[in-house]
Protein backbone atom coordinates (compact mmCIF):
# COMPACT_ATOMS: atom_id res chain seq x y z
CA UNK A 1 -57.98 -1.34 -25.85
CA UNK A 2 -56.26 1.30 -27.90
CA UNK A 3 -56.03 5.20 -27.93
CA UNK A 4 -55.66 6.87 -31.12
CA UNK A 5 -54.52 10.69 -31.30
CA UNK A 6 -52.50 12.86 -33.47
CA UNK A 7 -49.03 14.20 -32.95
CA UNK A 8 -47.61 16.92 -34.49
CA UNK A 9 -43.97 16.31 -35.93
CA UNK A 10 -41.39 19.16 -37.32
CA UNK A 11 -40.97 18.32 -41.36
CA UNK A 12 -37.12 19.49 -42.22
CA UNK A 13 -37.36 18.83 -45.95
CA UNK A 14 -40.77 21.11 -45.99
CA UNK A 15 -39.64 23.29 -43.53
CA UNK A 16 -36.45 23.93 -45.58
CA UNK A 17 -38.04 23.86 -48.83
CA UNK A 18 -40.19 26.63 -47.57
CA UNK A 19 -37.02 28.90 -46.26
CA UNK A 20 -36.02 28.63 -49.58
CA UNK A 21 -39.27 29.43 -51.72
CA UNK A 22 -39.58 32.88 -49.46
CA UNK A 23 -35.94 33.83 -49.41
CA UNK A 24 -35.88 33.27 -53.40
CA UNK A 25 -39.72 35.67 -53.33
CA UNK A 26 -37.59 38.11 -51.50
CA UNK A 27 -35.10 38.18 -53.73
CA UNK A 28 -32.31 37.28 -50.60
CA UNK A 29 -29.64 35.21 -51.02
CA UNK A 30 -28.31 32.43 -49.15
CA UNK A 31 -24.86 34.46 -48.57
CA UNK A 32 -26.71 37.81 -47.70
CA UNK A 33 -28.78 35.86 -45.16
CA UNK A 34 -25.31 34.78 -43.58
CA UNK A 35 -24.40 37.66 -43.29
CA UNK A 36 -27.59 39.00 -41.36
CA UNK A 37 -27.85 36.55 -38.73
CA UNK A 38 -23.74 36.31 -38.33
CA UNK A 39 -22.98 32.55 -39.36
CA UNK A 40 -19.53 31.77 -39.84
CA UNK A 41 -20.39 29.51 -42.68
CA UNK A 42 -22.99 30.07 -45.64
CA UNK A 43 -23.43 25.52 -45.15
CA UNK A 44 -25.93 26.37 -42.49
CA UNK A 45 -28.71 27.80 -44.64
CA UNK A 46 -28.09 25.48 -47.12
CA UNK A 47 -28.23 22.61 -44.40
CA UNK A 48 -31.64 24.28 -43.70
CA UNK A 49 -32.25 23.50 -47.50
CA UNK A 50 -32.14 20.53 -47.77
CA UNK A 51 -33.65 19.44 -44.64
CA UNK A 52 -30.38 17.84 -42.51
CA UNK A 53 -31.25 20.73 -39.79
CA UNK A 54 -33.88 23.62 -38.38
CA UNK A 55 -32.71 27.20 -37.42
CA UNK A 56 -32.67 27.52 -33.69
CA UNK A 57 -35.81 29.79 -32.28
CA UNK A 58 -33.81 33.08 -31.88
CA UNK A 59 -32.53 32.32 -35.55
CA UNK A 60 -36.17 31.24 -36.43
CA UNK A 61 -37.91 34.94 -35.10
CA UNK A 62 -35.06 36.98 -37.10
CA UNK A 63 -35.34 34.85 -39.72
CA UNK A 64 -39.44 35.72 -39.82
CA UNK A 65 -38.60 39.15 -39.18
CA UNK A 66 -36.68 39.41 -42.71
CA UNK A 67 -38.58 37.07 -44.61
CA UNK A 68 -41.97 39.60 -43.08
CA UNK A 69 -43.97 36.52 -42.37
CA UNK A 70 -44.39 34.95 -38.75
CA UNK A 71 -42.67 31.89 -37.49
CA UNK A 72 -45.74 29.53 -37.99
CA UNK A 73 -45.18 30.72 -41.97
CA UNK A 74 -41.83 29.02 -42.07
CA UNK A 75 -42.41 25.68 -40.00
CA UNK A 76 -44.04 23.15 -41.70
CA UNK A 77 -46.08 20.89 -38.93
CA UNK A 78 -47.03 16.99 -40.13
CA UNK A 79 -49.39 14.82 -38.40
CA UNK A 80 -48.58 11.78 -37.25
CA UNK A 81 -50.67 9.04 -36.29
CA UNK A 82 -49.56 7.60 -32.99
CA UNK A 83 -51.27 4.10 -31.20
CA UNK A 84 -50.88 3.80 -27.78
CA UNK A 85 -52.46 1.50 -25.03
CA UNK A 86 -55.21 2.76 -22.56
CA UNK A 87 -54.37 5.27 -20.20
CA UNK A 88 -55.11 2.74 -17.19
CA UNK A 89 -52.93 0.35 -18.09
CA UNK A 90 -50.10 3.01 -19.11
CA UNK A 91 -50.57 4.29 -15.77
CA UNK A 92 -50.38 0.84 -13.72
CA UNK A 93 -47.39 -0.21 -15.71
CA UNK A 94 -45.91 3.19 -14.33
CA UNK A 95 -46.97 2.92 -10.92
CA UNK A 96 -45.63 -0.79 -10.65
CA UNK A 97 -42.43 0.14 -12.15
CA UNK A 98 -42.42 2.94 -9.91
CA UNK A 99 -42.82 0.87 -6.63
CA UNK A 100 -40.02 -1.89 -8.07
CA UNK A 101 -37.60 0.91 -8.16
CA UNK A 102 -38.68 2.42 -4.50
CA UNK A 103 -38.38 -1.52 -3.44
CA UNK A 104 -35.03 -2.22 -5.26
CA UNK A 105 -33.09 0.50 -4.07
CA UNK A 106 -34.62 1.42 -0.10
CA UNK A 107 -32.14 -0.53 2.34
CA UNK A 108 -33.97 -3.72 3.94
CA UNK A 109 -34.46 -3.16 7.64
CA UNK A 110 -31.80 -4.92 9.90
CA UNK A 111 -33.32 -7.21 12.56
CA UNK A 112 -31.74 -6.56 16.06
CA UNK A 113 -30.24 -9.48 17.14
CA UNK A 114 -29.55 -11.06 14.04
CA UNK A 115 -26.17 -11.09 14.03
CA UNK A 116 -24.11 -13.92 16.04
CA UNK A 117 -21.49 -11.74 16.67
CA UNK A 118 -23.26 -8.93 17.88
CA UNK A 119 -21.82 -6.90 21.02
CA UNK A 120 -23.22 -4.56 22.96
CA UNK A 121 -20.37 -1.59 24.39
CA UNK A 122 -19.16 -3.56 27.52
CA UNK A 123 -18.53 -6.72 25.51
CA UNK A 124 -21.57 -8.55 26.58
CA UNK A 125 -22.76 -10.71 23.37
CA UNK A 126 -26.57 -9.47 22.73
CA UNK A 127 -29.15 -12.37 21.83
């Protein structure tokens, strides 16, 4: 049995595009904009251009700020269809991965007596 939901996924190339369609409405540049949020390098807007990168969240609410339109304005969201298996069997492959772990790494319990060379303080050899 399969589960079918949607997951939202961060589009770069819209996202970008979008940066670009309301800085060129506001008549800012991408040098101007540098300038404004202290980059050392006008590459990082035009990074955000083309999609290779985002702007970081403080960069994103100064970035709305200027632009005068809200964060949700300047990310673009897709949907992606995602298939996963049932959530019993997603949580019994957990739990019995879980419990191989706990098994694998707790130290196995010594058995008194077990050892043929065992000695108690005065020397005696214990059976």
């Amino acid at each position: 049995m399969k589960t079918t939901y949607l997951k939202p996924v961060l589009d770069l190339e819209a996202t970008g595009t979008k940066i670009k369609t309301l800085m060129k409405q506001r008549s800012i540049t991408p040098r101007q904009l540098q300038i404004l949020l202290d980059f050392p390098y006008v590459q990082t807007i035009y990074n955000w251009y083309q999609g290779k990168n985002l702007p970081t969240i403080d960069n994103l609410v100064v970035l709305a700020q200027i632009l005068g339109v809200t964060m949700d304005d300047i990310e673009w969201l897709r949907w992606k269809l995602m298939m996963w298996r049932a959530w019993k069997f997603l949580l019994h492959e957990t739990n019995t991965r879980i419990a191989q772990l706990v098994e694998h790494r707790s130290p196995k319990p010594k058995v008194l007596g077990s050892n043929p060379n065992a000695r108690d303080r005065s020397g005696t050899q214990v059976v």
